[in-house]
Protein backbone atom coordinates (compact mmCIF):
# COMPACT_ATOMS: atom_id res chain seq x y z
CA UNK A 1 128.17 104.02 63.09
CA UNK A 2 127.09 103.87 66.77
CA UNK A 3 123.68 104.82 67.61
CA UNK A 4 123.01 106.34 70.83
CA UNK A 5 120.50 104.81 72.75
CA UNK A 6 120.60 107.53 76.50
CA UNK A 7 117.23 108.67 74.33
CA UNK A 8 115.61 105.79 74.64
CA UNK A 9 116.62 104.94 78.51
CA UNK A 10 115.30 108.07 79.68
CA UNK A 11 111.91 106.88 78.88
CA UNK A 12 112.52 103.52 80.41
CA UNK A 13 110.68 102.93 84.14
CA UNK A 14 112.29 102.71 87.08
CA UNK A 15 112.48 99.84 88.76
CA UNK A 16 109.21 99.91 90.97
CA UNK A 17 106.37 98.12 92.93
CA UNK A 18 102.91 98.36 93.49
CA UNK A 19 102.01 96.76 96.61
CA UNK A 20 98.70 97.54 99.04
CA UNK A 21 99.50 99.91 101.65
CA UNK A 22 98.92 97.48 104.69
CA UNK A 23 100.16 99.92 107.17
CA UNK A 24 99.63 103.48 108.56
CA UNK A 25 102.62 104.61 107.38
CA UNK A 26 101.92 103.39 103.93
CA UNK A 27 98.95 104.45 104.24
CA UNK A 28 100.16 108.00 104.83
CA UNK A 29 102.98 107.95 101.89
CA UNK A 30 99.47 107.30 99.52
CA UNK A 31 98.17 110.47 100.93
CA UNK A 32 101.30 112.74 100.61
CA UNK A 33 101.50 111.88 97.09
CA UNK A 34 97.83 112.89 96.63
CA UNK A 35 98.16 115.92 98.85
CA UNK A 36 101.46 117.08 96.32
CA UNK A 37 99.18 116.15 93.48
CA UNK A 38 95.65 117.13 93.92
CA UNK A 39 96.17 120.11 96.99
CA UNK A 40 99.98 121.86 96.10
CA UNK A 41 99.74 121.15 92.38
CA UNK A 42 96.39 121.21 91.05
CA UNK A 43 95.32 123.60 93.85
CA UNK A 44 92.16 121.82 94.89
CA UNK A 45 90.92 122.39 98.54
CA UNK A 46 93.12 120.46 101.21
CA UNK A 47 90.13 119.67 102.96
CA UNK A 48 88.80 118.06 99.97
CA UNK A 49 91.37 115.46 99.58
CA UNK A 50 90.73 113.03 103.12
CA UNK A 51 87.07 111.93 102.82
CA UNK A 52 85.22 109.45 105.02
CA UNK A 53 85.90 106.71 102.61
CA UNK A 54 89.49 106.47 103.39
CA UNK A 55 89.06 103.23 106.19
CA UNK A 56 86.96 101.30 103.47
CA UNK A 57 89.07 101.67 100.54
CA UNK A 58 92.12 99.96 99.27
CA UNK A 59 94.84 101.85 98.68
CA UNK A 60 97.49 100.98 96.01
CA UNK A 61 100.96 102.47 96.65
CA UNK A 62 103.75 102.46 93.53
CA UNK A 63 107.24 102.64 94.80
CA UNK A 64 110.60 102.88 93.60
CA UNK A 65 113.02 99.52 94.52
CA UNK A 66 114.68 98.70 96.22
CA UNK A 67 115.35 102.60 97.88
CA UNK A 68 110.68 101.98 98.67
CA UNK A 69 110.48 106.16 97.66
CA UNK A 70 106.93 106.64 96.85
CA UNK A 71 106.00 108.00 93.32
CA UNK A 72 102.21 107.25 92.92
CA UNK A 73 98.86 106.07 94.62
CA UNK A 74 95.46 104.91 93.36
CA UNK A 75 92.40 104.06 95.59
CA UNK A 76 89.48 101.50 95.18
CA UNK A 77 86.28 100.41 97.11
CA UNK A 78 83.20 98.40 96.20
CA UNK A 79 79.95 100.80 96.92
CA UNK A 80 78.60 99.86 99.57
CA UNK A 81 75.39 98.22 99.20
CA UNK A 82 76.14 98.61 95.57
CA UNK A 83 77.24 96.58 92.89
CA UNK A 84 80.10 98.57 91.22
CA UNK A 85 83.63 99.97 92.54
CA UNK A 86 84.46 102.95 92.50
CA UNK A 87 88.40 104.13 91.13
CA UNK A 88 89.63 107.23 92.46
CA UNK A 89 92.74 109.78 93.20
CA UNK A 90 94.73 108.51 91.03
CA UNK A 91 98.14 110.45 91.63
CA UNK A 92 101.88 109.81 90.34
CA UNK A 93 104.42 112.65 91.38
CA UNK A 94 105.04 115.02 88.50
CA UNK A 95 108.68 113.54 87.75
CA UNK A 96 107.51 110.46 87.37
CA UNK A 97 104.49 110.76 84.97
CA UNK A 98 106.31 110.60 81.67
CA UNK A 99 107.16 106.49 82.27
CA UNK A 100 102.98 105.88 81.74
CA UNK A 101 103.36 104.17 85.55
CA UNK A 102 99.62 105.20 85.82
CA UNK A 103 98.52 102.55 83.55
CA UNK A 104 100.33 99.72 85.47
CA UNK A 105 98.32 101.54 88.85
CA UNK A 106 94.59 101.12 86.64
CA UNK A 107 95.91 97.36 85.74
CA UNK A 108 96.46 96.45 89.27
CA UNK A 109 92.96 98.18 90.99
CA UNK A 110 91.15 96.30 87.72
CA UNK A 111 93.33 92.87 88.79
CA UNK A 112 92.31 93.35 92.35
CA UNK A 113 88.16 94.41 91.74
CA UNK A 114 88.41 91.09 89.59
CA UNK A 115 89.93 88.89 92.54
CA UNK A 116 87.41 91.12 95.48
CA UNK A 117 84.89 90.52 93.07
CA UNK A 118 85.63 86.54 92.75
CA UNK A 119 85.84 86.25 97.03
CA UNK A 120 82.67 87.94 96.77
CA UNK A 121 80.52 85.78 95.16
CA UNK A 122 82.10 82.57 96.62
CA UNK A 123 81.05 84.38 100.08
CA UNK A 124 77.45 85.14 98.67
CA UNK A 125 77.21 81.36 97.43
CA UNK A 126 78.60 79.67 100.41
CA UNK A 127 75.94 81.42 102.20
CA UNK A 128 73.12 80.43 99.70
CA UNK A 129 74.26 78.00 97.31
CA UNK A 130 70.94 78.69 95.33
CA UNK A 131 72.10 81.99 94.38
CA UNK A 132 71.97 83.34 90.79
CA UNK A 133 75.00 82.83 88.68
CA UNK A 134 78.28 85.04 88.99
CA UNK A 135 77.96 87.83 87.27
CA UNK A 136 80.26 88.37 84.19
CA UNK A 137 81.04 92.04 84.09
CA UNK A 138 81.71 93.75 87.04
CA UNK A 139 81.33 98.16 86.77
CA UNK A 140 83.83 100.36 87.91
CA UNK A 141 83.28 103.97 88.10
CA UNK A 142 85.40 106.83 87.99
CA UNK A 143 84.93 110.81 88.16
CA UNK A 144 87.51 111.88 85.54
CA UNK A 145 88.93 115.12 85.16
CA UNK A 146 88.11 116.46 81.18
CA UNK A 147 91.72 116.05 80.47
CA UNK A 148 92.57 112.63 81.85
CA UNK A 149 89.06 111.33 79.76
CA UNK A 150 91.13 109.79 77.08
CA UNK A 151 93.47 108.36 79.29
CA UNK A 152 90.44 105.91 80.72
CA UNK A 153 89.11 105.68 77.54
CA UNK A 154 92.34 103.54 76.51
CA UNK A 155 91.16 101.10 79.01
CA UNK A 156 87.75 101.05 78.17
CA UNK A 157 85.74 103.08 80.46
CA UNK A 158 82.97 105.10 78.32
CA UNK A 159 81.64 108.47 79.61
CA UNK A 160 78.10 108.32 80.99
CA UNK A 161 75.55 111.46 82.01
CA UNK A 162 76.74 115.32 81.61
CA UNK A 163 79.98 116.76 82.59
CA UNK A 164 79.58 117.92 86.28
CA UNK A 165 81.62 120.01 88.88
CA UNK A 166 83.46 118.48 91.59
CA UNK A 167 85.36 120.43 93.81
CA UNK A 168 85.42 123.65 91.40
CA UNK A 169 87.19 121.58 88.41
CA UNK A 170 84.90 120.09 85.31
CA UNK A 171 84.52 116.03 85.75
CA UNK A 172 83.08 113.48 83.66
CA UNK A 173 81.48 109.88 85.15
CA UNK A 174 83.03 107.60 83.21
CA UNK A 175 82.34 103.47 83.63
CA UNK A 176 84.20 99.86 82.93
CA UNK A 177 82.32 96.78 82.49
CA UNK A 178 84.89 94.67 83.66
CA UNK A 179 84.75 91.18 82.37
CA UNK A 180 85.50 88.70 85.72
């Protein structure tokens, strides 16, 4: 008896990448994938989608290998003068959602707020080695759609204050305490 296994390669990922967009024009494939997620599917506000913290963040772009077609995006920044990063637009094109490729995008902002958070404090003590010790959690914020709460909540992040609006669609704050 043969068993057929085309079931169980469907759900199998693409080959893929997730590398920093280092140019413009990566730079630009992050925001067409948030533009087809957040503006033409989810219908929130165009204008709503480029904000002024789009020089200062770090922008995560997943591709497909080796054709380099652009299926997701997630952003990251440290507040400034803040202690805490901040996740946000999180976005993997609709026909790409069902291979759970947004969990390897929340792996690789946590990886790299672990490693910004490291250069950090060796900056900080090189400056003034009588500093306090390194921290060992680091927070990372995110404003979560309702629906995508238990999605975070598999990595962690617990909800904190009341549910609020953000542009016309209910959000919760949720935070990680990152261990670095």
């Amino acid at each position: 008896m043969s068993t057929d296994t085309s079931s169980v390669l469907k759900s199998e990922a693409p080959s893929h990448e997730i590398i920093i967009a280092s140019s413009l024009a990566e730079r630009q494939q992050c925001l067409d994938i948030r533009i087809e997620v957040f503006h033409r599917e989810q219908k929130f506000p165009l204008e709503t989608e480029i904000d002024d913290l789009e020089d200062q963040a770090t922008h995560f772009l997943l591709r497909l290998i080796p054709s380099l077609t652009p299926i997701g995006t997630i952003r990251g920044f440290r507040v400034p003068n803040k202690s805490y990063y901040k996740l946000t637009r999180l976005a993997i094109l609709k026909d790409y959602r069902k291979y759970r490729l947004g969990r390897e995008l929340v792996l690789a902002l946590h990886n790299w707020v672990m490693q910004d958070c490291h250069n950090h404090t060796e900056d900080t003590a090189s400056e003034n080695p009588r500093t306090t010790p390194s921290p060992t959690t680091v927070d990372i914020v995110t404003h979560s759609q309702l629906y995508i709460k238990p999605f975070y909540a598999k990595f962690g992040y617990e909800p904190e204050g009341d549910e609020f609006d953000e542009d016309g669609d209910p959000h919760q704050k949720m935070v990680l305490r990152l261990p670095v």
